[in-house]
C-alpha atoms as a PDB file:
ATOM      1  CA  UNK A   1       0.000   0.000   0.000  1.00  0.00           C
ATOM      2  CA  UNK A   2       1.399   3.565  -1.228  1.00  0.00           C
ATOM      3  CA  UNK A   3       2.455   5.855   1.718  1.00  0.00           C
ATOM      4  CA  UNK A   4       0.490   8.956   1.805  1.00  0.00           C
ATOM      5  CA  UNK A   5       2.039  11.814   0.021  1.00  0.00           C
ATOM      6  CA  UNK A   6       3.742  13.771   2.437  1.00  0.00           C
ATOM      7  CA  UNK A   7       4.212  17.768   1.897  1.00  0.00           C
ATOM      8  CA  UNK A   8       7.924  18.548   2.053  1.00  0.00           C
ATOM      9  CA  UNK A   9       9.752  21.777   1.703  1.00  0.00           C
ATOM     10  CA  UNK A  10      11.015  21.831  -1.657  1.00  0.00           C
ATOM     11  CA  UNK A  11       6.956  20.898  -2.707  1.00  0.00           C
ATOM     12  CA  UNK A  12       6.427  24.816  -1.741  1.00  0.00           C
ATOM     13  CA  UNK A  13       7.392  27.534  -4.924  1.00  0.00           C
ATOM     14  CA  UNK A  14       8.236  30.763  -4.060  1.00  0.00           C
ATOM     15  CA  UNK A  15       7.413  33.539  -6.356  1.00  0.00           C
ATOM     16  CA  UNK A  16       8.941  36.903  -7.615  1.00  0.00           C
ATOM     17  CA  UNK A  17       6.993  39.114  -4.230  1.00  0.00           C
ATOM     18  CA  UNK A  18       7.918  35.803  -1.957  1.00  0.00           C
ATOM     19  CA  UNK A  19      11.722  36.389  -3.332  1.00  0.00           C
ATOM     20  CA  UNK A  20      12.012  40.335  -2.908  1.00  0.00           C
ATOM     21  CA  UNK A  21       9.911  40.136   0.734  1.00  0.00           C
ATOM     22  CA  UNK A  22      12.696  37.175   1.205  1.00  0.00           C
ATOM     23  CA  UNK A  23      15.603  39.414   0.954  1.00  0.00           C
ATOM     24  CA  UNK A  24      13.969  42.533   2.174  1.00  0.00           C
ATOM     25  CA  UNK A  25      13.343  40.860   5.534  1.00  0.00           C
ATOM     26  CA  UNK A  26      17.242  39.430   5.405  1.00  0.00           C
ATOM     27  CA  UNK A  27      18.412  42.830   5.048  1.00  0.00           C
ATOM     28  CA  UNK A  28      16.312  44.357   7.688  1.00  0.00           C
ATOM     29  CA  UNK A  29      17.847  41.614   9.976  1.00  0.00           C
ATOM     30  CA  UNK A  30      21.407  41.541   8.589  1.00  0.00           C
ATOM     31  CA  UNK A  31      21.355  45.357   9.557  1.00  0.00           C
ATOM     32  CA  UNK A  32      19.984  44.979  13.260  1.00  0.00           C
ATOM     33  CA  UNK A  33      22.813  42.296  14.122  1.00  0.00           C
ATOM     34  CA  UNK A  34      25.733  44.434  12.568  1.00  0.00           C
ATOM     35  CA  UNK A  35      24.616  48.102  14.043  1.00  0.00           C
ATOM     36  CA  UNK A  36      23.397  49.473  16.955  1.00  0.00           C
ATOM     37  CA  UNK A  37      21.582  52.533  15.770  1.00  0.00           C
ATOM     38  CA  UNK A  38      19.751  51.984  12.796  1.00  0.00           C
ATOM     39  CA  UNK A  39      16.601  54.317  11.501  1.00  0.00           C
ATOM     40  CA  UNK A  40      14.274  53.765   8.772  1.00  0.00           C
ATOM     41  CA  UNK A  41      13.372  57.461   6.608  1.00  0.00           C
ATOM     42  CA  UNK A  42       9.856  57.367   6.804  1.00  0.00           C
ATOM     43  CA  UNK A  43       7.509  59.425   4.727  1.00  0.00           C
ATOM     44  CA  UNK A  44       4.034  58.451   4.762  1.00  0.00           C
ATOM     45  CA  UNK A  45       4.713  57.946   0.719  1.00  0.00           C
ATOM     46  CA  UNK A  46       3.839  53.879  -0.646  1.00  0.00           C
ATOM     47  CA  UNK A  47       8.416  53.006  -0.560  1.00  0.00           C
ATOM     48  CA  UNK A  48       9.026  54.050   2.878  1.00  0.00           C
ATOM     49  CA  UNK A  49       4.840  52.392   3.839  1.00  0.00           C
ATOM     50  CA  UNK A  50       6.264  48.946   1.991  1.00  0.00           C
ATOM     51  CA  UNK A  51       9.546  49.258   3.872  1.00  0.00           C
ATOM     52  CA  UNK A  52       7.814  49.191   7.260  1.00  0.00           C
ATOM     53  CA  UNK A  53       5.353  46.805   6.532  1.00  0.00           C
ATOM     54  CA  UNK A  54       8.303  44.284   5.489  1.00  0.00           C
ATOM     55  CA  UNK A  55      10.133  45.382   8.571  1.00  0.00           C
ATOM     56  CA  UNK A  56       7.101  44.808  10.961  1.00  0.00           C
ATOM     57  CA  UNK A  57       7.381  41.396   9.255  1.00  0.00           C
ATOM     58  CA  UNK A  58      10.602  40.808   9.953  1.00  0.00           C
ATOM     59  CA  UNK A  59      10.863  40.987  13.659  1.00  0.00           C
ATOM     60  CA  UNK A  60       6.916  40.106  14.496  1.00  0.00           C
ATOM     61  CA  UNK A  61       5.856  39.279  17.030  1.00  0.00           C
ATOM     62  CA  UNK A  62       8.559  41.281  18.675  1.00  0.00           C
ATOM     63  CA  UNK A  63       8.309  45.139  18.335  1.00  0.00           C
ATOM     64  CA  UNK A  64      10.170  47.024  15.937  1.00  0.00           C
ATOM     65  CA  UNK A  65      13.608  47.289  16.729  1.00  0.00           C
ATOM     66  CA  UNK A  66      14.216  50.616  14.867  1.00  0.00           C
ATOM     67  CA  UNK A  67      13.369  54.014  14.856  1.00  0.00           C
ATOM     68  CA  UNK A  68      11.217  56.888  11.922  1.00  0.00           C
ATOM     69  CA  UNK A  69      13.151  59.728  10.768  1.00  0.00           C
ATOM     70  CA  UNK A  70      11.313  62.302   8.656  1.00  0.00           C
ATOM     71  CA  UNK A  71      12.898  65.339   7.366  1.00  0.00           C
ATOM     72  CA  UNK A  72       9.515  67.152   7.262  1.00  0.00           C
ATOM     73  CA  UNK A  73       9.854  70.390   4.397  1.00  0.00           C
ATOM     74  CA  UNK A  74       7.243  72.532   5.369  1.00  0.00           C
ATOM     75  CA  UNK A  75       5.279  71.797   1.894  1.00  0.00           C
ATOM     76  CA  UNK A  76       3.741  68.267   2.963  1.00  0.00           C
ATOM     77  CA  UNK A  77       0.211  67.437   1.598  1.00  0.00           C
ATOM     78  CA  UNK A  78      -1.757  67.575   4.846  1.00  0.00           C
ATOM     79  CA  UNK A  79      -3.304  63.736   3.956  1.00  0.00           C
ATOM     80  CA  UNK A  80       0.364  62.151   3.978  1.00  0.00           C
ATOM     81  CA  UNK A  81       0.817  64.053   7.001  1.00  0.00           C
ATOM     82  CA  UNK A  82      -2.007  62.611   8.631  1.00  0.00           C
ATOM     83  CA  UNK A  83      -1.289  59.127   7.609  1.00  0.00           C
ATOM     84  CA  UNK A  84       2.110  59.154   8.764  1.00  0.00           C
ATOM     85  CA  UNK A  85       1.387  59.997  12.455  1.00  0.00           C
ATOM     86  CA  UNK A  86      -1.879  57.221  12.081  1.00  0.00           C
ATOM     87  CA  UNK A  87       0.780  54.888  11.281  1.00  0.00           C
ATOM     88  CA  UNK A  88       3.139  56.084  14.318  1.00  0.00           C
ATOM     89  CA  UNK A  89       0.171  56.134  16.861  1.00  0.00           C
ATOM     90  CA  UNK A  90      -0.888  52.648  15.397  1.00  0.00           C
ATOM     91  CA  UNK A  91       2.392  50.727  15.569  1.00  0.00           C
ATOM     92  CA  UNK A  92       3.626  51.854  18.551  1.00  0.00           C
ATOM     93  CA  UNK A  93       6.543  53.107  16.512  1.00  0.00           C
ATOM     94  CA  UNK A  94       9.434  56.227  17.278  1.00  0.00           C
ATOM     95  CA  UNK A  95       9.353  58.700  15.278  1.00  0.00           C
ATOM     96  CA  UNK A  96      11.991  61.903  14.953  1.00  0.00           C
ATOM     97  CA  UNK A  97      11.084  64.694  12.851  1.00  0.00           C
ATOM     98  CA  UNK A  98      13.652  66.974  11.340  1.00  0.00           C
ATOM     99  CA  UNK A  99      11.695  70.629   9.816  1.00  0.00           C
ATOM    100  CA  UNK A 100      12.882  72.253   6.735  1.00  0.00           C
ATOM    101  CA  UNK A 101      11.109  75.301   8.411  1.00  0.00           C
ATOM    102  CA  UNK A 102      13.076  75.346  11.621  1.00  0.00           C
ATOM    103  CA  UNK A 103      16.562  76.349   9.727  1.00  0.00           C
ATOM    104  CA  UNK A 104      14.429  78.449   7.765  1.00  0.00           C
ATOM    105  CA  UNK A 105      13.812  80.400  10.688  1.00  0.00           C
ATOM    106  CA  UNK A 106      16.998  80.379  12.165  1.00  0.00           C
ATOM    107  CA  UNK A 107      18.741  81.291   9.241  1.00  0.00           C
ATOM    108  CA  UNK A 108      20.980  78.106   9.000  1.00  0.00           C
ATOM    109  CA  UNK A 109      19.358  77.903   4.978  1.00  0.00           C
ATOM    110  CA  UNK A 110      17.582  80.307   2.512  1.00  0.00           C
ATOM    111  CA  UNK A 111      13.893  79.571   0.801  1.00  0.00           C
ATOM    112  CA  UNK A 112      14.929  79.000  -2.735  1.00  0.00           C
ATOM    113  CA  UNK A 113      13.566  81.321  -5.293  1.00  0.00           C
ATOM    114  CA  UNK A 114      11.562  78.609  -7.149  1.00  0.00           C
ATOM    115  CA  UNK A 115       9.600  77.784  -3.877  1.00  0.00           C
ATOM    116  CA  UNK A 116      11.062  74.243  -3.842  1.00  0.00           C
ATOM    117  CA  UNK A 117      12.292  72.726  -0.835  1.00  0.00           C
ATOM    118  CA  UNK A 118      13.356  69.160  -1.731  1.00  0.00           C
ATOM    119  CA  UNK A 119      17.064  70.041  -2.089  1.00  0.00           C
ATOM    120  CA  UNK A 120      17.153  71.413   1.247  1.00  0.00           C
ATOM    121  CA  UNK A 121      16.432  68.406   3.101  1.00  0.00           C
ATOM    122  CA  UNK A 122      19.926  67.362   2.753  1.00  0.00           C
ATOM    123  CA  UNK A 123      21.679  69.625   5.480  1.00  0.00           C
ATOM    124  CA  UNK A 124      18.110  68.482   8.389  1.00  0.00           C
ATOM    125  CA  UNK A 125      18.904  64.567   7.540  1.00  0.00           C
ATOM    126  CA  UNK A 126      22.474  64.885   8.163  1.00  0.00           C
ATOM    127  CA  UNK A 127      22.011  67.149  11.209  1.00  0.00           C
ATOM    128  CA  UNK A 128      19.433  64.186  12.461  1.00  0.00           C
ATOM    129  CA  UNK A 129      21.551  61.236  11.497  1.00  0.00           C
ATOM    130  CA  UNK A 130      24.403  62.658  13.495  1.00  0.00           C
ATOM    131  CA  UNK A 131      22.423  64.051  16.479  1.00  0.00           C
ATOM    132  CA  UNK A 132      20.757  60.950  16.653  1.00  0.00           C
ATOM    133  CA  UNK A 133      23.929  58.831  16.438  1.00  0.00           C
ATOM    134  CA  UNK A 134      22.254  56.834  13.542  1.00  0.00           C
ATOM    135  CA  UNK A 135      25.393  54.448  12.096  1.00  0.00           C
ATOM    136  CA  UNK A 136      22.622  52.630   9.163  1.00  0.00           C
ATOM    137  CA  UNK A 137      19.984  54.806   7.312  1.00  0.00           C
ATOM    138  CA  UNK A 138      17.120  52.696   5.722  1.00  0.00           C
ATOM    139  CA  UNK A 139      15.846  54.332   2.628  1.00  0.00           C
ATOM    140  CA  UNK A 140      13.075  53.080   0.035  1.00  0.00           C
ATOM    141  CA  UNK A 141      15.100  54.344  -2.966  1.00  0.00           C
ATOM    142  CA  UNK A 142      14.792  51.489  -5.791  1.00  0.00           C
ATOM    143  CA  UNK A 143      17.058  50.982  -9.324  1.00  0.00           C
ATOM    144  CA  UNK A 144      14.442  51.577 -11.679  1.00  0.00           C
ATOM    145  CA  UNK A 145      13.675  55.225 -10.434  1.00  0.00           C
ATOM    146  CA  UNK A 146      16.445  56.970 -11.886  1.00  0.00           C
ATOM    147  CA  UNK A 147      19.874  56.541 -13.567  1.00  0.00           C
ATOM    148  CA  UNK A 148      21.722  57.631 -10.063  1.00  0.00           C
ATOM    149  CA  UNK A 149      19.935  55.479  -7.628  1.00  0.00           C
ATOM    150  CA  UNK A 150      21.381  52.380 -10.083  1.00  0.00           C
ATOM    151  CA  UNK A 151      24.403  52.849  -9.115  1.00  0.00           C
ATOM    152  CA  UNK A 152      24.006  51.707  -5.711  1.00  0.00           C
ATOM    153  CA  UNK A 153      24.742  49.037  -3.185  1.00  0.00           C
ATOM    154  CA  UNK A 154      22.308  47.677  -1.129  1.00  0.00           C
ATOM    155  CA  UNK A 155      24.510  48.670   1.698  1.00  0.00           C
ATOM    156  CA  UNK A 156      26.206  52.437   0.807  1.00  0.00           C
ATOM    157  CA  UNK A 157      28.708  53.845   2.218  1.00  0.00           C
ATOM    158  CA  UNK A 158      28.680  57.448   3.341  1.00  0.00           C
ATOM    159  CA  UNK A 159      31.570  59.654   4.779  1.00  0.00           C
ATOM    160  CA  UNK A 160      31.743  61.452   7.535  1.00  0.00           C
ATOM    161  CA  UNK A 161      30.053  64.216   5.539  1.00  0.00           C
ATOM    162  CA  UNK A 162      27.254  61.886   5.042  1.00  0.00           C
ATOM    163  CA  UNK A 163      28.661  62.204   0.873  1.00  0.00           C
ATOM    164  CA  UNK A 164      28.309  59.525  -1.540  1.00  0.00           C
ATOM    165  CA  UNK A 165      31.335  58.529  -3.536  1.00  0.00           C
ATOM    166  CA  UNK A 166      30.759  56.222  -6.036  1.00  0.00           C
ATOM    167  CA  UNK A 167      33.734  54.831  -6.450  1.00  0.00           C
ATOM    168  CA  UNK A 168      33.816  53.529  -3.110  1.00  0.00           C
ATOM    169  CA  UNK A 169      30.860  51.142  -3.610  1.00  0.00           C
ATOM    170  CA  UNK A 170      31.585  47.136  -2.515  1.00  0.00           C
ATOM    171  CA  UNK A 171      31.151  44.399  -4.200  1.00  0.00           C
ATOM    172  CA  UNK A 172      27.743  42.395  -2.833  1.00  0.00           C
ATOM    173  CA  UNK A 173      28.554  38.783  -4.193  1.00  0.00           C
ATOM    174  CA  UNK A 174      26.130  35.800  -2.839  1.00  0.00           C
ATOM    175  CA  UNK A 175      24.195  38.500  -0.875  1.00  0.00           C
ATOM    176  CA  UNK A 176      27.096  39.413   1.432  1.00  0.00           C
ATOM    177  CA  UNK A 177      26.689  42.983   2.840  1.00  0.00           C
ATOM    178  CA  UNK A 178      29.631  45.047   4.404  1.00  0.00           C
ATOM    179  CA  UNK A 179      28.320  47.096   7.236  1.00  0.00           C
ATOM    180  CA  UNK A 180      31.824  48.421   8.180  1.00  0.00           C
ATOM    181  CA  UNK A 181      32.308  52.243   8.862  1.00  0.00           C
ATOM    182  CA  UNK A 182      34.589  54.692  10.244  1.00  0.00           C
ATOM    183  CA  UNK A 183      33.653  56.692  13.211  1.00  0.00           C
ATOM    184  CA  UNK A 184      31.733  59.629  11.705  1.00  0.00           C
ATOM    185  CA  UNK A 185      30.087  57.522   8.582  1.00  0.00           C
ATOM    186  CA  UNK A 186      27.155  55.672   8.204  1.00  0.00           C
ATOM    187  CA  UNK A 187      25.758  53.401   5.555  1.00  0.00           C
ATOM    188  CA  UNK A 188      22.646  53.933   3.883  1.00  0.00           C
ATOM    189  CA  UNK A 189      20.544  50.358   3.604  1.00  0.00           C
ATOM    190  CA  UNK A 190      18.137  49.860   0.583  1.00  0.00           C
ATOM    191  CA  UNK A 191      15.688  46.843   0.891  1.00  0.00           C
ATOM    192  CA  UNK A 192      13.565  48.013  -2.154  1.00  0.00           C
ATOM    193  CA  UNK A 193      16.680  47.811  -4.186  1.00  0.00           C
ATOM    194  CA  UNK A 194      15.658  45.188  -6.653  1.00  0.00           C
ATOM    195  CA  UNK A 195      12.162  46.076  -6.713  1.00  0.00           C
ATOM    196  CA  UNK A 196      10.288  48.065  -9.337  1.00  0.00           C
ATOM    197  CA  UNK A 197       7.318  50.303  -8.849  1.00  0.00           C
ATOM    198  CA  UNK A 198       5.305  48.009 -10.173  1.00  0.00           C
ATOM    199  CA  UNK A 199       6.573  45.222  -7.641  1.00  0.00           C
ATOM    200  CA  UNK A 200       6.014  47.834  -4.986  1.00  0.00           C
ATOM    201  CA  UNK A 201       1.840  47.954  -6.163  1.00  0.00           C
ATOM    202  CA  UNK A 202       1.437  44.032  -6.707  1.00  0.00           C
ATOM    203  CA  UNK A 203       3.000  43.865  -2.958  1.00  0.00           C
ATOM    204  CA  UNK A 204       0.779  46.379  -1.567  1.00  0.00           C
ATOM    205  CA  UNK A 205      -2.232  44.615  -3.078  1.00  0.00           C
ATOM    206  CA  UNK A 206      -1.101  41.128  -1.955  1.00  0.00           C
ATOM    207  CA  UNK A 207      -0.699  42.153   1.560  1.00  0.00           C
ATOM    208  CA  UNK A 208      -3.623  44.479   1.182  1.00  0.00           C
ATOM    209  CA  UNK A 209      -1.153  47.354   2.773  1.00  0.00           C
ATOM    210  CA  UNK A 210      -3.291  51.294   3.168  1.00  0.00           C
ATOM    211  CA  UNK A 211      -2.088  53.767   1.175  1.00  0.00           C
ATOM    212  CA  UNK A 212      -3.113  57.637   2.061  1.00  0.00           C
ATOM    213  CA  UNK A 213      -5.686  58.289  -0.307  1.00  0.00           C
ATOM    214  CA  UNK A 214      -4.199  60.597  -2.753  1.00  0.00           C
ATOM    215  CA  UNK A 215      -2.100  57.546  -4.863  1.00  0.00           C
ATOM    216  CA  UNK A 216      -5.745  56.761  -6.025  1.00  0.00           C
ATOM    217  CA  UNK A 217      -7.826  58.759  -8.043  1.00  0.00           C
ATOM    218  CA  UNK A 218      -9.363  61.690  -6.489  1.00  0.00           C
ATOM    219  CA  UNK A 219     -10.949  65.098  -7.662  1.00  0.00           C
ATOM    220  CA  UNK A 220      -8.357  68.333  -7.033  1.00  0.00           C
ATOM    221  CA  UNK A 221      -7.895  71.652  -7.603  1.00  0.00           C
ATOM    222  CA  UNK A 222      -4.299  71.458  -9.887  1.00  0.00           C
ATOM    223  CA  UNK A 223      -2.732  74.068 -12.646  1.00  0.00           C
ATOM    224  CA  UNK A 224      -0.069  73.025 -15.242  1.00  0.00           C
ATOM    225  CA  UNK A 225       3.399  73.917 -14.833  1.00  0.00           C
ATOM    226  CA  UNK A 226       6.323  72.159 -17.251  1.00  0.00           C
ATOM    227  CA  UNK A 227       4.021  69.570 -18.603  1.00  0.00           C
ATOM    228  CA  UNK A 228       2.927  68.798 -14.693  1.00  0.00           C
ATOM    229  CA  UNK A 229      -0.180  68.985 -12.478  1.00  0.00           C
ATOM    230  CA  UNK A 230       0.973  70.973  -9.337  1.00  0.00           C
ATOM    231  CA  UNK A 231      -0.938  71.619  -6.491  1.00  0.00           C
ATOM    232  CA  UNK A 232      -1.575  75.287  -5.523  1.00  0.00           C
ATOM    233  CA  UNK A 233      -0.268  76.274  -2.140  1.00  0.00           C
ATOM    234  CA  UNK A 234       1.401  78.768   0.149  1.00  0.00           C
ATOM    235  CA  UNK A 235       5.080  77.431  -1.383  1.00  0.00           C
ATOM    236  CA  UNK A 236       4.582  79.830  -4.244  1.00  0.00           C
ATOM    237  CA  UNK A 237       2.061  78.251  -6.924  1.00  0.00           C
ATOM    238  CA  UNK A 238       0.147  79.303  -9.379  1.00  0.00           C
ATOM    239  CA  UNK A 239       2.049  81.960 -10.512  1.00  0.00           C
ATOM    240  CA  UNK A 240       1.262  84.933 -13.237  1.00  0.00           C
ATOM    241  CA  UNK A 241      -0.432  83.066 -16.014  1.00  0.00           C
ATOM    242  CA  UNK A 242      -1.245  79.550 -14.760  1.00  0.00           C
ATOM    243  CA  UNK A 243      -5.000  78.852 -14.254  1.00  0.00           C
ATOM    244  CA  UNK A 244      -6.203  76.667 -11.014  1.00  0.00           C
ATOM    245  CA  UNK A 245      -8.285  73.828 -12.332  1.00  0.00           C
ATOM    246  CA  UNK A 246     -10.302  71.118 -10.914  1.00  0.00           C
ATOM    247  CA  UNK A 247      -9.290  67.373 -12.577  1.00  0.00           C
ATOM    248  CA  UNK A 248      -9.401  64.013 -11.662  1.00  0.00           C
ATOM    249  CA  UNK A 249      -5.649  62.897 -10.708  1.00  0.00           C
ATOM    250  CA  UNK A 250      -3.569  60.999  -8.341  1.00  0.00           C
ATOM    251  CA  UNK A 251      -0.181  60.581  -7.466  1.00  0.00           C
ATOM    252  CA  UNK A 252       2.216  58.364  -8.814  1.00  0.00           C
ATOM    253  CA  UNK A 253       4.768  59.984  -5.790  1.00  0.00           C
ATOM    254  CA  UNK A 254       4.798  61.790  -3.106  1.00  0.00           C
ATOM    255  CA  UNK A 255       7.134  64.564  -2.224  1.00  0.00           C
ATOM    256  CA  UNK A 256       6.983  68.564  -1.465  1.00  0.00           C
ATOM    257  CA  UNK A 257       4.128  70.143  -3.382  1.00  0.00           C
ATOM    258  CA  UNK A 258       6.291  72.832  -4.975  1.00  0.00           C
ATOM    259  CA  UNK A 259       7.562  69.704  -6.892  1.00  0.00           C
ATOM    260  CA  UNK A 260       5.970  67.031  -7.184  1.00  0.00           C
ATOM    261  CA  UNK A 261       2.885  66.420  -9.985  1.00  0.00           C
ATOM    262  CA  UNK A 262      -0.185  64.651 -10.056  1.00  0.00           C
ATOM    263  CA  UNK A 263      -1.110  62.539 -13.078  1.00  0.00           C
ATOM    264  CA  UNK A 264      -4.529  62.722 -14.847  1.00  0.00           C
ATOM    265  CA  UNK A 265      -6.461  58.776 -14.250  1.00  0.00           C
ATOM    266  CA  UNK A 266      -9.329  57.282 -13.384  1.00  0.00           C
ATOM    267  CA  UNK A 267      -7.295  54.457 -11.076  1.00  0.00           C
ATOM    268  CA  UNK A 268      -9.780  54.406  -8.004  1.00  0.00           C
ATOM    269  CA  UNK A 269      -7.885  51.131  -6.539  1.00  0.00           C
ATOM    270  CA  UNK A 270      -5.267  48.928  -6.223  1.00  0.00           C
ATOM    271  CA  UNK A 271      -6.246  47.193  -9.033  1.00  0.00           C
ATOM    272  CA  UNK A 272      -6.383  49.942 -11.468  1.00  0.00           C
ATOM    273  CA  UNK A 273      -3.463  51.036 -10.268  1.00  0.00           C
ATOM    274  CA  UNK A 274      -1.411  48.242 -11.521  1.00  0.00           C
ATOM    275  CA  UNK A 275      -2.790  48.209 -14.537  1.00  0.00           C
ATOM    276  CA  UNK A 276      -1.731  52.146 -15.368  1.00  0.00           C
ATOM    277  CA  UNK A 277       1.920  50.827 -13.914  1.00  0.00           C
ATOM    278  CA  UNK A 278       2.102  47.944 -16.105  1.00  0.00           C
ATOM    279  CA  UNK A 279       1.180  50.175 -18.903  1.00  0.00           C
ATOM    280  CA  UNK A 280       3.533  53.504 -18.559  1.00  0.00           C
ATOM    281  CA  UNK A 281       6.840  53.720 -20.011  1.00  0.00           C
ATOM    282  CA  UNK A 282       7.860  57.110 -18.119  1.00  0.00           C
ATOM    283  CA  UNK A 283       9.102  56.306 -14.739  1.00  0.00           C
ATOM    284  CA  UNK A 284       7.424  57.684 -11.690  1.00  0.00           C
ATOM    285  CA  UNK A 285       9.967  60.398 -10.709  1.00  0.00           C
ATOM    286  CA  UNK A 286      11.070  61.211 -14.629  1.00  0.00           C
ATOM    287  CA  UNK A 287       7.090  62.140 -15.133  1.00  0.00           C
ATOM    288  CA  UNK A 288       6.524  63.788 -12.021  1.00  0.00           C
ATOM    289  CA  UNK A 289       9.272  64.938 -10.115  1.00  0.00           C
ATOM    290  CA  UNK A 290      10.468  68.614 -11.215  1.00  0.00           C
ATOM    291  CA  UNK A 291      13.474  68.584  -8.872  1.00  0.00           C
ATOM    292  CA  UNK A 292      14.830  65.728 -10.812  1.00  0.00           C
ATOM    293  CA  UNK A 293      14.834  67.732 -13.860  1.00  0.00           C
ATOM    294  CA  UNK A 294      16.847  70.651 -12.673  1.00  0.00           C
ATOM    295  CA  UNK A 295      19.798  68.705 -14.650  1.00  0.00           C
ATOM    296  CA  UNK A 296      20.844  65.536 -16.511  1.00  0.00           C
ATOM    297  CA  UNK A 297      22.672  64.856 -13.178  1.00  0.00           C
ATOM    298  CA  UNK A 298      20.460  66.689 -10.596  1.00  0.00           C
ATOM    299  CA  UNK A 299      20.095  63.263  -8.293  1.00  0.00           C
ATOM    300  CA  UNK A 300      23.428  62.012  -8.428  1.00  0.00           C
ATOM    301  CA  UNK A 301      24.938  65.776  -7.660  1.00  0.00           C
ATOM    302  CA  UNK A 302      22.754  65.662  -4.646  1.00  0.00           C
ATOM    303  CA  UNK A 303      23.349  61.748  -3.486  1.00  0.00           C
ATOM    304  CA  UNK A 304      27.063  63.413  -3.477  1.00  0.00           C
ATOM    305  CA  UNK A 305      26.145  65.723  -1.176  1.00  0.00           C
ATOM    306  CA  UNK A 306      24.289  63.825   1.356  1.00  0.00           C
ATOM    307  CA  UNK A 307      20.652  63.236  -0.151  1.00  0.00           C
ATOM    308  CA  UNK A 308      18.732  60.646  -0.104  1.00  0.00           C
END
């Protein structure tokens, strides 16, 4: 008589998600057992919502081991805002917020004349990463968004200046990370690496992760600036010559107002959603981000100087 079939290991497939969450959640741990300070940059926008989701996973049931940094601009839409500290209140999470504003105030940096204030994030994070003794940085940054951001390691290295040099990249052979610094640097982690936006939206759906409302279709007041629906705001927008309008749009990312468009669709879920992904040949930031079109090397001048 035939035994009866027992389920073994190797009977179980993984697929492409179960292979990215797989080495997500091994970085996540790799990092807690090689540093002692590590912080996640958390936004409220759908990278930095994946990247805590997977790191929730990877240390349930135990709490989560690290701590939110947000460098907050000054320019936030008011529902990521909102979502961000629902998330805080709801996991039980730290958070550290670094304001734009406050060296605004004090004098330590200037409003730039275009009204955009994603470029002056860079001095807050590195003022918070070494107030807050942070030695590994997680960010959601992933290879497909732009040129720069390919260029990475999983695990960068930073310089005391908290400046990326990319020359100085390691090799990451068999999914061996080097966490070693001097005192003064940190390393930047990525766990979205190998991901693509599209990945990111067939995870959220799988795991049936909350998004704040405004990556789905929604109606809002918008005018057109450089081929981009802005929203109008107190940063400096519409100016002489650009009509408000109301249109149906959402957000393919999320970022300070002064820079960051809306899209025209009709993608009310999650579903939708991935269809529009699947569909678009522009990347995310290349279609909506005007700070990355400042120059043909905007991001990567700014990774050199301590951005994201």
């Amino acid at each position: 008589m035939r035994a009866p079939h027992m389920t073994r290991a190797t009977d179980y497939t993984l697929d492409h998600l179960d292979h990215l969450e797989s080495e997500a959640i091994h970085i996540f741990r790799e990092v807690e057992g090689e540093f002692e300070r590590p912080v996640i940059l958390f936004s409220g926008g759908k990278d930095s919502v994946v990247m805590l989701h997977l790191a929730l996973k990877a240390f349930a049931p135990a709490p989560l081991p690290f701590a939110l940094l947000h460098v907050d601009t000054g320019h936030n839409f008011p529902e990521v805002l909102t979502y961000r500290d629902d998330t805080v209140a709801r996991t039980g999470a730290r958070l550290y917020v670094a304001k734009v504003q406050d060296y605004i105030d004090d004098g330590r940096l200037r409003e730039r004349p275009d009204g955009t204030r994603n470029p002056l994030q860079t001095v807050p994070l590195l003022d918070a990463i070494e107030s807050g003794r942070f030695d590994a940085v997680f960010g959601g940054g992933r290879r497909d968004e732009e040129k720069a951001r390919a260029k990475e390691r999983v695990f960068s290295l930073r310089d005391a200046f908290g400046a990326w040099d990319p020359r100085r990249q390691r090799p990451e052979l068999w999914d061996l990370y080097n966490g070693r610094h001097a005192p003064g640097e940190h390393v930047r982690v990525f766990p979205l690496s190998n991901w693509t936006e599209l990945d990111v939206w067939r995870y959220i759906e799988r795991e049936r992760i909350e998004l704040p409302a405004i990556y789905y279709a929604h109606r809002r007041e918008v005018f057109l600036r450089d081929g981009m629906w802005l929203t109008a705001g107190d940063w400096g927008g519409p100016r002489q010559g650009e009509t408000v309008e109301e249109r149906t749009v959402r957000y393919r990312t999320v970022g300070d107002m002064s820079c960051t468009g809306a899209v025209e669709s009709e993608a009310a879920d999650v579903a939708d959603v991935i269809l529009e992904v699947a569909a678009s040949r522009v990347t995310e930031r290349g279609a909506t981000r005007a700070d990355d079109r400042l120059s043909e090397a905007a991001m990567e001048d700014r990774k050199k100087q301590g951005y994201f």
